[in-house]
N, C-alpha and C. Protein backbone atom coordinates (compact mmCIF):
# COMPACT_ATOMS: atom_id res chain seq x y z
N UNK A 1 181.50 149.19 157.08
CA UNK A 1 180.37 148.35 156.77
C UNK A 1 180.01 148.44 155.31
N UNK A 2 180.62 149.45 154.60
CA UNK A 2 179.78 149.88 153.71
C UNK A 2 180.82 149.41 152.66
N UNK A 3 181.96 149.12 152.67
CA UNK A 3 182.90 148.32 151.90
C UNK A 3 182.36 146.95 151.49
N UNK A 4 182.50 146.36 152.74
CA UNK A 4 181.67 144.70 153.10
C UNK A 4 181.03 144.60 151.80
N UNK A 5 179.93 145.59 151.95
CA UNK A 5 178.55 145.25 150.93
C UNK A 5 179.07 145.33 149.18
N UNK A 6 180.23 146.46 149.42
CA UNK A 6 180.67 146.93 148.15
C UNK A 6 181.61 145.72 147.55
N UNK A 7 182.59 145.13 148.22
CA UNK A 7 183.37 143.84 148.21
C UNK A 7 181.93 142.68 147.18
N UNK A 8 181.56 142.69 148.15
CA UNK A 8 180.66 141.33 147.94
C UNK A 8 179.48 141.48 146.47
N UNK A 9 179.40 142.77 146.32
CA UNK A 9 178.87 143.29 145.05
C UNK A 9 180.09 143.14 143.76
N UNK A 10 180.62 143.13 144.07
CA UNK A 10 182.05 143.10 143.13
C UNK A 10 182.24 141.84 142.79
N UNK A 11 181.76 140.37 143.52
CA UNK A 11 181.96 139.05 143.11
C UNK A 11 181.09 139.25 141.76
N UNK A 12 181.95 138.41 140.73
CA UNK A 12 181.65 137.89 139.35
C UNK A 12 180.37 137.00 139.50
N UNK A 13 179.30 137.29 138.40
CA UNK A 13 177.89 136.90 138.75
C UNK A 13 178.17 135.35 138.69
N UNK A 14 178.87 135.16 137.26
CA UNK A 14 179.18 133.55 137.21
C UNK A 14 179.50 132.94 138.28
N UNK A 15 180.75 133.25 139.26
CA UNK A 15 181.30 132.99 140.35
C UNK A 15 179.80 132.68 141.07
N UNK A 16 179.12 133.51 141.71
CA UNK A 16 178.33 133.91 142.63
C UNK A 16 177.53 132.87 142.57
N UNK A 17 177.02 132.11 141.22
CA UNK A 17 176.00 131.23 140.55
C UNK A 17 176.41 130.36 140.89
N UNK A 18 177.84 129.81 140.81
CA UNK A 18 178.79 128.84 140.73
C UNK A 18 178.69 127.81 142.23
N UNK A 19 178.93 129.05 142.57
CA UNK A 19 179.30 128.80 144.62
C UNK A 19 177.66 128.81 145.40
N UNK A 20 176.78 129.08 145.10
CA UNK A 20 175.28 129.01 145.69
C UNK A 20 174.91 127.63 144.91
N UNK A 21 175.05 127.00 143.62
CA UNK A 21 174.83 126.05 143.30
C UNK A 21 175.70 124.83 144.00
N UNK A 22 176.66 124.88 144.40
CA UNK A 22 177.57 124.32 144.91
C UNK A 22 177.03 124.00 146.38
N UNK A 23 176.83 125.34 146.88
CA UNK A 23 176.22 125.03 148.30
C UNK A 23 174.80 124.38 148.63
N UNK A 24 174.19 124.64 147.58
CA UNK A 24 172.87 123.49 147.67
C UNK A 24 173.35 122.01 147.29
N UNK A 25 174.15 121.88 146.70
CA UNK A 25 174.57 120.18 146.39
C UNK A 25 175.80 120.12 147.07
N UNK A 26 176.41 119.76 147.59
CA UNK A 26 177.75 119.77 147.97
C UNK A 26 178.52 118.45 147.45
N UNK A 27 180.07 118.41 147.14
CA UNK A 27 180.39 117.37 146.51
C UNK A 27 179.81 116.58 145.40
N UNK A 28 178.87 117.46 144.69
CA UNK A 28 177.74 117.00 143.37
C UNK A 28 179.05 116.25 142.72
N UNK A 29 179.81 116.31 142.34
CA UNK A 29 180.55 115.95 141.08
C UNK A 29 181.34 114.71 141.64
N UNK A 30 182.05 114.72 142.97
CA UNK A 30 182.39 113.32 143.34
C UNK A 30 181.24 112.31 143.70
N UNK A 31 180.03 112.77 144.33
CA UNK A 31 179.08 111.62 144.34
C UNK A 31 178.90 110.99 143.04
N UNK A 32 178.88 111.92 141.98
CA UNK A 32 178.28 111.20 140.58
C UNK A 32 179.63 109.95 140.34
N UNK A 33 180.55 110.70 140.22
CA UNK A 33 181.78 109.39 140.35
C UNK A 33 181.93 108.30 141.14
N UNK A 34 181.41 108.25 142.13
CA UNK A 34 181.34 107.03 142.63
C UNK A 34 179.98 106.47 142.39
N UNK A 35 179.28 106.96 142.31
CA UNK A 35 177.75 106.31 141.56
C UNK A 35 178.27 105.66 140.15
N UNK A 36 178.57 105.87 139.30
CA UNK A 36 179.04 105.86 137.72
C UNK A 36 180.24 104.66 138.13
N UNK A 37 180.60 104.40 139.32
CA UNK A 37 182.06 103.42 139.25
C UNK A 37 180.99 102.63 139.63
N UNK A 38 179.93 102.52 140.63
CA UNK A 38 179.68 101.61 141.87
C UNK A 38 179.01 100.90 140.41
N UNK A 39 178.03 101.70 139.43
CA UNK A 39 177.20 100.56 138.24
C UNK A 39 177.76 100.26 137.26
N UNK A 40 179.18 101.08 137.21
CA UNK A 40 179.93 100.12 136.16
C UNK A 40 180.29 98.99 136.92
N UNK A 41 180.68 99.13 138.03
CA UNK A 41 181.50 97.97 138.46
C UNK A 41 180.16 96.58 138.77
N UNK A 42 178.83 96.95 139.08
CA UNK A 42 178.01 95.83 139.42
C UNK A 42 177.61 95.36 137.89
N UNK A 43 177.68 96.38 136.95
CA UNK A 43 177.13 96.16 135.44
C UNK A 43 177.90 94.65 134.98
N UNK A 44 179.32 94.97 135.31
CA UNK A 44 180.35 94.04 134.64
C UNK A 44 180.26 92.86 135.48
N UNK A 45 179.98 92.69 136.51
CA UNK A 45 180.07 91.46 137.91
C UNK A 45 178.47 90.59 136.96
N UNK A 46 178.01 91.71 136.50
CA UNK A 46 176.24 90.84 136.09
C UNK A 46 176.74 90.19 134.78
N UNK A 47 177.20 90.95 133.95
CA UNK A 47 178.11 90.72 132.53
C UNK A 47 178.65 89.15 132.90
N UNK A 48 179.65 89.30 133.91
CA UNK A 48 180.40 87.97 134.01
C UNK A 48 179.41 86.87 134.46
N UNK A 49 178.79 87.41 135.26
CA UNK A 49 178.12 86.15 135.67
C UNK A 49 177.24 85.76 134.99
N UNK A 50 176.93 86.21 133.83
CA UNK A 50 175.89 85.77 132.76
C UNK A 50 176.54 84.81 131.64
N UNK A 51 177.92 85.41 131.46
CA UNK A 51 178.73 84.73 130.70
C UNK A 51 179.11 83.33 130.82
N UNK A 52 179.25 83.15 132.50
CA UNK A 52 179.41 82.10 133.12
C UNK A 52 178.70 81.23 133.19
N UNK A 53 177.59 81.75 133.31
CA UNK A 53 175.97 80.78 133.30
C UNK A 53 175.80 80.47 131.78
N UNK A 54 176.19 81.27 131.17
CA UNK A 54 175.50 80.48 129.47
C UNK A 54 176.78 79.64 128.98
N UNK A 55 178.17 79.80 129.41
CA UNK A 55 179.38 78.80 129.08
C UNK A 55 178.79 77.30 130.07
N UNK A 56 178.08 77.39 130.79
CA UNK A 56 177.74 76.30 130.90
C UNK A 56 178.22 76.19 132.96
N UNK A 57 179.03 77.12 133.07
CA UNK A 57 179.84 77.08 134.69
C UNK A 57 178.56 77.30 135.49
N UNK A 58 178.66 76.88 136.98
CA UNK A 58 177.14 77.12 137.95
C UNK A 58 177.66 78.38 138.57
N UNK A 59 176.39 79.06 138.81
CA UNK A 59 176.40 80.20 139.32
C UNK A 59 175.28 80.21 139.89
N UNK A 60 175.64 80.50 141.15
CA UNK A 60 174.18 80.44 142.30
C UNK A 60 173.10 81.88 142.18
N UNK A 61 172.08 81.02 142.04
CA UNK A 61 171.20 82.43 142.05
C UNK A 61 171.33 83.95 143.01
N UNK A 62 171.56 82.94 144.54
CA UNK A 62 171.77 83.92 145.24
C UNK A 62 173.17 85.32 145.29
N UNK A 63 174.04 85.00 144.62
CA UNK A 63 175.12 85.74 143.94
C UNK A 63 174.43 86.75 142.68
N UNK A 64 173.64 85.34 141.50
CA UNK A 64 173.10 86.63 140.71
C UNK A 64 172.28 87.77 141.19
N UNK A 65 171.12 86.87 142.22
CA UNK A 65 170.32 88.60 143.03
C UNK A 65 171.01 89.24 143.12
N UNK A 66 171.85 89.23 143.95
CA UNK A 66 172.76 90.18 144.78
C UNK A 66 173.48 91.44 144.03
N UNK A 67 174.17 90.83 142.65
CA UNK A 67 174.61 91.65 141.76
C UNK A 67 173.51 92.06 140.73
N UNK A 68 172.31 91.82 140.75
CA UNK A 68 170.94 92.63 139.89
C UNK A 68 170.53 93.53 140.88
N UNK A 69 170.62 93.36 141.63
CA UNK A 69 170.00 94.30 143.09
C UNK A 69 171.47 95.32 143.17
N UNK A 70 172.43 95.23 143.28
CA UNK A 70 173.65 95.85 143.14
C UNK A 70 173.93 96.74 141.65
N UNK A 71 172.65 96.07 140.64
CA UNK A 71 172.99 97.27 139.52
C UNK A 71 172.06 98.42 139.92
N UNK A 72 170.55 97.61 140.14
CA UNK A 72 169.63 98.28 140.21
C UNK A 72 169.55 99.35 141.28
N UNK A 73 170.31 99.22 142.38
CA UNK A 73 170.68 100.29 144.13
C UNK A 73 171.49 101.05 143.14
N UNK A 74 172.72 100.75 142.30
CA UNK A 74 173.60 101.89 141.80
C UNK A 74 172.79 102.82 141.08
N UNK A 75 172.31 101.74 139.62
CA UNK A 75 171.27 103.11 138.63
C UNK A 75 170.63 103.76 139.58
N UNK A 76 169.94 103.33 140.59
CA UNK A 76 168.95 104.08 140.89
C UNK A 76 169.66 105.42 141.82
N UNK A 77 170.19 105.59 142.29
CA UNK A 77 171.27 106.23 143.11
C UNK A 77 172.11 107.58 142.23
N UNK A 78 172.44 107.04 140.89
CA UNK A 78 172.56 107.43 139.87
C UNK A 78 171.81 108.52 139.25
N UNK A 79 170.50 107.80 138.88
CA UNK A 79 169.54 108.76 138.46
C UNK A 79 168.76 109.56 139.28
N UNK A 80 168.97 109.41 140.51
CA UNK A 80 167.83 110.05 142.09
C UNK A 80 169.06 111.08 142.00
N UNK A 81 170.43 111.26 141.52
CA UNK A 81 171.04 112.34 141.69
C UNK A 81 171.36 113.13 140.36
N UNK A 82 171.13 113.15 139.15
CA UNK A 82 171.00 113.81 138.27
C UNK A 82 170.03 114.76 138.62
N UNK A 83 170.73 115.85 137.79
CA UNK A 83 170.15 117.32 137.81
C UNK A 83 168.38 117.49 137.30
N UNK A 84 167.73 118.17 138.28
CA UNK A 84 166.36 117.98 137.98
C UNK A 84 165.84 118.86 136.91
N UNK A 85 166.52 119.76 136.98
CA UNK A 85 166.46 120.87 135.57
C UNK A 85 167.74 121.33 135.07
N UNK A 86 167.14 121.42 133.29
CA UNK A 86 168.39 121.47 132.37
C UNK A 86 169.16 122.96 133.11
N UNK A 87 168.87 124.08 133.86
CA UNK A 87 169.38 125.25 134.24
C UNK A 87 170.88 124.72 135.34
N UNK A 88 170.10 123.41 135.74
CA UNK A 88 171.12 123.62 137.07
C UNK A 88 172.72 123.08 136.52
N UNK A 89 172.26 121.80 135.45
CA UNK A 89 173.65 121.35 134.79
C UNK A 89 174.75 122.05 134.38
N UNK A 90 175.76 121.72 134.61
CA UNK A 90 176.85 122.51 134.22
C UNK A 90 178.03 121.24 133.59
């Protein structure tokens, strides 16, 4: 029993920090990647369709909501998952 404790005292503090931060967020680093694709990708759909509308082409409003509401669900998704204090960032 008394190894156990001694083992587990022996983990590297960094390590230790590493893996308890980890376990309160899980997959932190792939959610941010697909957050960061989902508003690039609605950023550029708004981009085009703005482009389109001022070249003069029709573009239905209901398409533009959809992709302003599609930036605004990503940012927001985005920023509701950034780190709440500068300690936790890595």
């Amino acid at each position: 029993m008394k190894e156990t404790k001694k083992t587990a005292s022996q983990l590297d503090p960094k390590l230790r920090e590493r893996l308890l931060k980890e376990s309160k967020s899980p997959f932190r680093g792939i959610r941010r990647i697909v957050w960061i694709a989902l508003f690039g990708s609605s950023l550029i759909g708004l981009f085009v369709m703005a482009f389109r509308e001022i070249s003069g082409q029709s573009v239905l409003w209901s398409d533009g909501l959809i992709q302003v509401i599609a930036v605004m669900l990503s940012g927001s998704l985005l920023w509701f998952d950034r780190s709440r204090n500068t300690n936790e960032e890595s």
